[in-house]
PDB file of N, CA and C in Angstrom:
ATOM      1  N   UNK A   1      10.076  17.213  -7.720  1.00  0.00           N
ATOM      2  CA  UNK A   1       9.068  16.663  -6.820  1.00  0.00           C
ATOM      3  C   UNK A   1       9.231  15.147  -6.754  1.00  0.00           C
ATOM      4  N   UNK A   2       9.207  14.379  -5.401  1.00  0.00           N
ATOM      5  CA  UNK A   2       9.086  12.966  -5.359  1.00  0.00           C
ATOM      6  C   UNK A   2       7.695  12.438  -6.119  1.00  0.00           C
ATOM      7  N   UNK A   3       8.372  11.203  -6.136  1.00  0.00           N
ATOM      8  CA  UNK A   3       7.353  10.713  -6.783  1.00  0.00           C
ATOM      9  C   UNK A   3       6.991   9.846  -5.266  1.00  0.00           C
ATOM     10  N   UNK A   4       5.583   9.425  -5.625  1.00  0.00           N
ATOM     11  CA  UNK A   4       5.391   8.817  -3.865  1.00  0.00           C
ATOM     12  C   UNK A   4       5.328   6.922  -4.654  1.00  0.00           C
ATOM     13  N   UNK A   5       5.639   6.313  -3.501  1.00  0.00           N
ATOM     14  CA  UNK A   5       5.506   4.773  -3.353  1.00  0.00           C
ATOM     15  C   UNK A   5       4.943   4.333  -3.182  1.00  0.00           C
ATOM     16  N   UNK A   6       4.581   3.327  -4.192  1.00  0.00           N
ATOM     17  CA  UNK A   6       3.887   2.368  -4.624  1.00  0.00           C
ATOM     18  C   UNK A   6       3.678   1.170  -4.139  1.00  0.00           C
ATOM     19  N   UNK A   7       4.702   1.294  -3.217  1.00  0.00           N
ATOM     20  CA  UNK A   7       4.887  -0.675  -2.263  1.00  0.00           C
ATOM     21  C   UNK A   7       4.811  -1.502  -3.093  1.00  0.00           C
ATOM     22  N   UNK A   8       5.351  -1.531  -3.987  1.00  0.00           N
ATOM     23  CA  UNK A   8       5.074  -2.969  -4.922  1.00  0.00           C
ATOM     24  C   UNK A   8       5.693  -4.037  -3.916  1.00  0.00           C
ATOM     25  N   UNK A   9       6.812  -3.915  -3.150  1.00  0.00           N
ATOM     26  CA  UNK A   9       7.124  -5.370  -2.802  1.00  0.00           C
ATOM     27  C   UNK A   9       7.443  -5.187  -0.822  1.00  0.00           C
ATOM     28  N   UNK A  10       6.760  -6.100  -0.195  1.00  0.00           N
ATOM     29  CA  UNK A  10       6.569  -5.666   1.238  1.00  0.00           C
ATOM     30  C   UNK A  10       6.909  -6.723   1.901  1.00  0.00           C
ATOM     31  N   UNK A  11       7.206  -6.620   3.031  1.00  0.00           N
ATOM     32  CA  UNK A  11       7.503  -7.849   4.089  1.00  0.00           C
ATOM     33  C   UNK A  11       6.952  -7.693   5.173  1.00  0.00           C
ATOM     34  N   UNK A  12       6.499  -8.940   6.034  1.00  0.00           N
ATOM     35  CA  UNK A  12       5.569  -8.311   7.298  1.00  0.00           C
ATOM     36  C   UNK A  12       6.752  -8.495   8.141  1.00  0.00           C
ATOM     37  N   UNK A  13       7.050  -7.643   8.721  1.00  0.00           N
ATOM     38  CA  UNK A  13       7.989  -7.319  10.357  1.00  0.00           C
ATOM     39  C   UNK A  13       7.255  -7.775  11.736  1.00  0.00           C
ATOM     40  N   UNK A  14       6.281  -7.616  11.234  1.00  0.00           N
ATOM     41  CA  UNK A  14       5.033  -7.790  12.835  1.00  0.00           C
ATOM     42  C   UNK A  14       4.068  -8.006  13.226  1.00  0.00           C
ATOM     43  N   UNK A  15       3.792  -8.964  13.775  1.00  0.00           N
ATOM     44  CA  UNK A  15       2.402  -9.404  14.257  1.00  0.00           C
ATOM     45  C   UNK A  15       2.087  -9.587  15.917  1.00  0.00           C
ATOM     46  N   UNK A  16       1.076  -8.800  15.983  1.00  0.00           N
ATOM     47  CA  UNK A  16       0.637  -8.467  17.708  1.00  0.00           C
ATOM     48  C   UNK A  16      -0.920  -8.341  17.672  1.00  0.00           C
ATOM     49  N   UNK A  17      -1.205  -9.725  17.837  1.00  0.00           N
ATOM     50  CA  UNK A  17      -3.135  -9.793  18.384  1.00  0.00           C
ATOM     51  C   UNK A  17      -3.522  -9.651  16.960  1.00  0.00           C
ATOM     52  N   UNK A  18      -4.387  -8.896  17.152  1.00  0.00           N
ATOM     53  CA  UNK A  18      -5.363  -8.839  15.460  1.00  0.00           C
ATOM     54  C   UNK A  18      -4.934  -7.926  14.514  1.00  0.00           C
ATOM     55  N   UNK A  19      -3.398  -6.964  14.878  1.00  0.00           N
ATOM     56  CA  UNK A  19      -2.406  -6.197  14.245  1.00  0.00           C
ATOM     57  C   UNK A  19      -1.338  -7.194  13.262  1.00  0.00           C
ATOM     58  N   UNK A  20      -1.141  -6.951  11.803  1.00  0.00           N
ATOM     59  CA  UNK A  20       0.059  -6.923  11.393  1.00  0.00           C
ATOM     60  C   UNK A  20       0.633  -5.976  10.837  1.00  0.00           C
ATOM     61  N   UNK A  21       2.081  -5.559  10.677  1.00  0.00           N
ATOM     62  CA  UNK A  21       2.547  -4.609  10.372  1.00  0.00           C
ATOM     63  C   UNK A  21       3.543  -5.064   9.096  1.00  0.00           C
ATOM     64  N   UNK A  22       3.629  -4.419   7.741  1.00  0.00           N
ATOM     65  CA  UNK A  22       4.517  -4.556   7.147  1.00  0.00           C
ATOM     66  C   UNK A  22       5.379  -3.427   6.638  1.00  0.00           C
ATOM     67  N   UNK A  23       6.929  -3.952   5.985  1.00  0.00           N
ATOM     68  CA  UNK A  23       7.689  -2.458   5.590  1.00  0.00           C
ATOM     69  C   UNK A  23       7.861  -2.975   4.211  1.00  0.00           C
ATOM     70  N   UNK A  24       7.865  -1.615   4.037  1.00  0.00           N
ATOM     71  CA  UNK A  24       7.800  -2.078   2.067  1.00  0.00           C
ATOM     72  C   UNK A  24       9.492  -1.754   2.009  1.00  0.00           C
ATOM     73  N   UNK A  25       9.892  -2.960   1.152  1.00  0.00           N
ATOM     74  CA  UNK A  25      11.634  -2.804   0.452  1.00  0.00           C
ATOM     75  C   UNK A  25      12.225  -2.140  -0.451  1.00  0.00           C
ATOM     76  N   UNK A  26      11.291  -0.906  -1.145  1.00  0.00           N
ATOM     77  CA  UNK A  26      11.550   0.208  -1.858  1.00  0.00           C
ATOM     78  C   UNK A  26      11.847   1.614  -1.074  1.00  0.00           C
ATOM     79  N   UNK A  27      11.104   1.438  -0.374  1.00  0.00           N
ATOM     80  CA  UNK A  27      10.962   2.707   0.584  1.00  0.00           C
ATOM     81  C   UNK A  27      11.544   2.696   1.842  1.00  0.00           C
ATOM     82  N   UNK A  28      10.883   1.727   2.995  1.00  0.00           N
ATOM     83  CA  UNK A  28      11.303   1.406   3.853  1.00  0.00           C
ATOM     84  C   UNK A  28      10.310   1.978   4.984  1.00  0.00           C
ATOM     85  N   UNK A  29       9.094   2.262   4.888  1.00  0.00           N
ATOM     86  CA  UNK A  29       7.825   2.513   5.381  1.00  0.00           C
ATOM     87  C   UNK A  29       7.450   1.794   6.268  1.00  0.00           C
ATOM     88  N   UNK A  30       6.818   1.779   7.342  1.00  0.00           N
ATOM     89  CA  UNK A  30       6.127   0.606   8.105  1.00  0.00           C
ATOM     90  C   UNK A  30       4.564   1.181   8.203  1.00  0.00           C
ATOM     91  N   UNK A  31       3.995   0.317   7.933  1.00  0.00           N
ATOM     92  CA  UNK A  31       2.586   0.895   8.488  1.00  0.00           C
ATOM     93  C   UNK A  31       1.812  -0.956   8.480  1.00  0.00           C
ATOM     94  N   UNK A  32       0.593  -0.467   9.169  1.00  0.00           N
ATOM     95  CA  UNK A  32      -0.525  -2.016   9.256  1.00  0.00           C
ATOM     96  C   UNK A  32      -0.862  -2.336   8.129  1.00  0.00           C
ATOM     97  N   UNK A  33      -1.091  -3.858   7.682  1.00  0.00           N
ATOM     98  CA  UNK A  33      -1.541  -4.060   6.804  1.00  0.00           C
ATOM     99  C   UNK A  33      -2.599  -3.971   6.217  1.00  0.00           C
ATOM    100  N   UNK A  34      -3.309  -3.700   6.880  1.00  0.00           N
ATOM    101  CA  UNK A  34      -4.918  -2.716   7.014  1.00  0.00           C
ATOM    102  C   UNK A  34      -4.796  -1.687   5.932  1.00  0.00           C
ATOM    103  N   UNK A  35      -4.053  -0.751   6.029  1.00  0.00           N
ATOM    104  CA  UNK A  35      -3.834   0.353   5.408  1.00  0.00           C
ATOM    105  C   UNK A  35      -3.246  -0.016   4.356  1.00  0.00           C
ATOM    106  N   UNK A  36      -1.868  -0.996   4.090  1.00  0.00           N
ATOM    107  CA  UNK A  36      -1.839  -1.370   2.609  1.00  0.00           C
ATOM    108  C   UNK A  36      -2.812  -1.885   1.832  1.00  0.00           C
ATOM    109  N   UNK A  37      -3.645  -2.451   2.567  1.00  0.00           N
ATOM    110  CA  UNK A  37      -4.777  -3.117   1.996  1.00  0.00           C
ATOM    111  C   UNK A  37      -5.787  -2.292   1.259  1.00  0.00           C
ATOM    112  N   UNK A  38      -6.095  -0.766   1.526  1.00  0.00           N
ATOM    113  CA  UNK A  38      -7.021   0.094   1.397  1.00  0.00           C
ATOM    114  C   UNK A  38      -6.218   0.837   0.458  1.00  0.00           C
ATOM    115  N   UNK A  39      -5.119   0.725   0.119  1.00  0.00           N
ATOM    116  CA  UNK A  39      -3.961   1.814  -0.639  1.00  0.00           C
ATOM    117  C   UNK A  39      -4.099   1.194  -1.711  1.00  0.00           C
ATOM    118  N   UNK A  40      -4.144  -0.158  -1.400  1.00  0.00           N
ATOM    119  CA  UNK A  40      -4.408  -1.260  -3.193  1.00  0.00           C
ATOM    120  C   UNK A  40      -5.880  -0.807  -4.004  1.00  0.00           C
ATOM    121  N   UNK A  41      -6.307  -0.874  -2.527  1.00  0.00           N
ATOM    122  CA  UNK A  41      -8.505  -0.421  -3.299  1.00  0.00           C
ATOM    123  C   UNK A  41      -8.372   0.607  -4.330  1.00  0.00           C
ATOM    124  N   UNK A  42      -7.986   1.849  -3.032  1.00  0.00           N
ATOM    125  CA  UNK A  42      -8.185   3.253  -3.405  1.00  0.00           C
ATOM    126  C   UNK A  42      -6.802   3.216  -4.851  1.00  0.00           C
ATOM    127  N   UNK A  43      -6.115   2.559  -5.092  1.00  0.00           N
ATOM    128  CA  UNK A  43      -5.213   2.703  -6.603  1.00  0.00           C
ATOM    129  C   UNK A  43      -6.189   2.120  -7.899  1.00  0.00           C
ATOM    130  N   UNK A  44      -6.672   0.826  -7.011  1.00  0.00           N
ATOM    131  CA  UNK A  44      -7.557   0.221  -8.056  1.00  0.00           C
ATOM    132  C   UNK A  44      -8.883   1.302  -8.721  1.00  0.00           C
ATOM    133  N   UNK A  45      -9.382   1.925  -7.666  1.00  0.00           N
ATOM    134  CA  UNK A  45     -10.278   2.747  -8.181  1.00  0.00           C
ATOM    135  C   UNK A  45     -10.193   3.482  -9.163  1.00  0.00           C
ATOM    136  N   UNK A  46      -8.684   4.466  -8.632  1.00  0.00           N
ATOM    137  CA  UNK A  46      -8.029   5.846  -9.093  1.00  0.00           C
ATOM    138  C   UNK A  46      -8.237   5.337 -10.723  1.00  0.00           C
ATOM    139  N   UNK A  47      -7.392   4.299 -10.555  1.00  0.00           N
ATOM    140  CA  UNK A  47      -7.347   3.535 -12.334  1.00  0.00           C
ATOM    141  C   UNK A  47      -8.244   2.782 -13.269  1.00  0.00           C
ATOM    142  N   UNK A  48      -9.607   2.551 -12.439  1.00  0.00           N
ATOM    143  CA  UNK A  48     -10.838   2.609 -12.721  1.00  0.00           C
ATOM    144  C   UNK A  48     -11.599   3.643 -13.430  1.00  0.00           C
ATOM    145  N   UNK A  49     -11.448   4.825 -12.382  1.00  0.00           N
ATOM    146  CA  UNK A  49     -11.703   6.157 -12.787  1.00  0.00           C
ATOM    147  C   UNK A  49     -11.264   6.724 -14.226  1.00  0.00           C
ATOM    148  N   UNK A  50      -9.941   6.212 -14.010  1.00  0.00           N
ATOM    149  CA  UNK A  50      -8.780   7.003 -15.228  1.00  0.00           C
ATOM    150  C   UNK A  50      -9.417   6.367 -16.627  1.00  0.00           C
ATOM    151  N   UNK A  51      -9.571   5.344 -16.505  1.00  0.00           N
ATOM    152  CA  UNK A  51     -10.042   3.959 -18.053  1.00  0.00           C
ATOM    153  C   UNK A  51     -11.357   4.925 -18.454  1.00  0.00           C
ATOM    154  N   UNK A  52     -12.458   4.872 -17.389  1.00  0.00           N
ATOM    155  CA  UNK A  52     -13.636   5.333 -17.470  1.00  0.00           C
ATOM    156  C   UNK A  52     -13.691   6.788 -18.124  1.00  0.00           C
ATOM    157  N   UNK A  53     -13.473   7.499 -17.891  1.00  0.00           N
ATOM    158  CA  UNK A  53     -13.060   8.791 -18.488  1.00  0.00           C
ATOM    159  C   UNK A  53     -12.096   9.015 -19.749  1.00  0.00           C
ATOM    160  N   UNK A  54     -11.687   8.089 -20.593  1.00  0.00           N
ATOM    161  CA  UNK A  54     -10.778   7.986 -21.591  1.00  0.00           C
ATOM    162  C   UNK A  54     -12.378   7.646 -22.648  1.00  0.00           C
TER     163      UNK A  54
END
């Protein structure tokens, strides 16, 4: 089974109006930075969660 990506390291490719877009250099993904932004939250939580329950 893959393991899924982490984006540790990203570059922005694109900017259009109130859109930016970056691709991560592990993977090679593009998506808005919007959504990396919410992928950082929702990890931060996950590992919030994980501490809390130990």
């Amino acid at each position: 089974m893959a393991t899924a990506c982490k984006h540790p390291r990203v570059r922005i490719v694109s900017r259009h109006e109130d859109a930016e877009y970056v691709e991560c250099l592990e993977c090679g993904e593009v998506f808005d930075s919007e959504e990396f932004n919410d992928m950082a939250i929702e990890e931060t939580a996950s590992e919030e969660d994980v501490a809390e329950n130990d």
